[in-house]
Protein backbone atom coordinates (compact mmCIF):
# COMPACT_ATOMS: atom_id res chain seq x y z
CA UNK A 1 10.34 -14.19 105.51
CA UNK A 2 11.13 -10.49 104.65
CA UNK A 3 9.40 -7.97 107.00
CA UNK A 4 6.90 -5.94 104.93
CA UNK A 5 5.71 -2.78 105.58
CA UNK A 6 2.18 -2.54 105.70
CA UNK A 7 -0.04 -1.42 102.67
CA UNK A 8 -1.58 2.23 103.48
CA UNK A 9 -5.00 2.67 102.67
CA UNK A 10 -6.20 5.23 100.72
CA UNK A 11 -8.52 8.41 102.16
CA UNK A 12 -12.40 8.28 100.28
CA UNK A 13 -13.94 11.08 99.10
CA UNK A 14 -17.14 11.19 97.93
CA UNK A 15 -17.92 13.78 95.02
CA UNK A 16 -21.59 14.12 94.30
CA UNK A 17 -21.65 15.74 91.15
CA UNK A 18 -24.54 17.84 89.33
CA UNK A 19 -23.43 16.51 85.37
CA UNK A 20 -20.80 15.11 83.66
CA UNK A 21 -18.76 18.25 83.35
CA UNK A 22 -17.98 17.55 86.89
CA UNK A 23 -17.54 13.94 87.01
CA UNK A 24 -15.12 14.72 84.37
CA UNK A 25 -13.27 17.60 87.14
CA UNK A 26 -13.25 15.13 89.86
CA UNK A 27 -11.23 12.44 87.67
CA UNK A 28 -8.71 15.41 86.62
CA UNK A 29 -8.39 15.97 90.42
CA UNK A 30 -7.88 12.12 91.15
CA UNK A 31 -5.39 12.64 88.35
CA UNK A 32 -3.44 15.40 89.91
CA UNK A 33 -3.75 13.38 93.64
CA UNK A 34 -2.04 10.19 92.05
CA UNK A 35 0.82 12.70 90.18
CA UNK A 36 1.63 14.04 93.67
CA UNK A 37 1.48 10.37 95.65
CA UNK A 38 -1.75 11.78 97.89
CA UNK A 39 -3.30 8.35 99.62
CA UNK A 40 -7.21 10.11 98.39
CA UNK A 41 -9.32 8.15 96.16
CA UNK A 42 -12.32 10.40 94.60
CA UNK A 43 -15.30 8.97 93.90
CA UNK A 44 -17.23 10.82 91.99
CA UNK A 45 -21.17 10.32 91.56
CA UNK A 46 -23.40 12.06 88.81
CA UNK A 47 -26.82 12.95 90.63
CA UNK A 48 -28.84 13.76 87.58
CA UNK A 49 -31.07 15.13 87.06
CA UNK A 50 -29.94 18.36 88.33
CA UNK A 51 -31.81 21.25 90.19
CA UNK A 52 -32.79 22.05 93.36
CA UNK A 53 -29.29 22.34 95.59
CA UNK A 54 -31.43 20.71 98.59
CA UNK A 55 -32.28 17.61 96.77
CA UNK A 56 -29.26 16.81 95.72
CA UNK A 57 -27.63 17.03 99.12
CA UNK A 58 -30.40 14.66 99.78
CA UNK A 59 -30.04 12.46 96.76
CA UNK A 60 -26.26 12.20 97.98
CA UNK A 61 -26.85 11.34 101.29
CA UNK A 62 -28.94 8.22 99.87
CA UNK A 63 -26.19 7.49 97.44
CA UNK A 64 -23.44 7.49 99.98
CA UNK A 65 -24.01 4.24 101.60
CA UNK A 66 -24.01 2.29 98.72
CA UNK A 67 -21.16 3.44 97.74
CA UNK A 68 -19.64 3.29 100.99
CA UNK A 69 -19.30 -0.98 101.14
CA UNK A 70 -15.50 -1.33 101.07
CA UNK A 71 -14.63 1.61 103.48
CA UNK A 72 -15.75 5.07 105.26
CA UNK A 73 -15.69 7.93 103.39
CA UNK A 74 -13.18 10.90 105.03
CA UNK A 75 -15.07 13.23 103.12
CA UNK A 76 -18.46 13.89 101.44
């Protein structure tokens, strides 16, 4: 049996976005990761309806472990 070398594992990053404009600008950075062979995988959330800064951090913070079921994020 051939020796393989193991399978790296991509960094998460979780995106929590205020619309779809910015959904939309964290796929054209996933985009620009995979064109350069970064190991980051962007997941981007929409957090509508958007407003107060505060809640949204909040909103993501609730959103983040559910999201979070096949690894850690490295960034949020």
């Amino acid at each position: 049996m051939k020796n393989r070398s193991p399978i790296r594992r991509r960094s998460r990053i979780f995106l929590g976005c205020e619309g779809e404009s910015e959904q939309s600008y964290g796929a054209f950075l996933q985009r620009l990761a995979d064109e350069r062979g970064l190991m980051v995988h962007i997941l981007s959330a929409n957090l509508r309806p958007a407003g107060d800064p505060l809640a949204l951090a909040e909103k993501a913070s609730r959103v983040h472990p559910e999201q979070s079921f096949h690894a850690a994020f490295a960034v949020r």
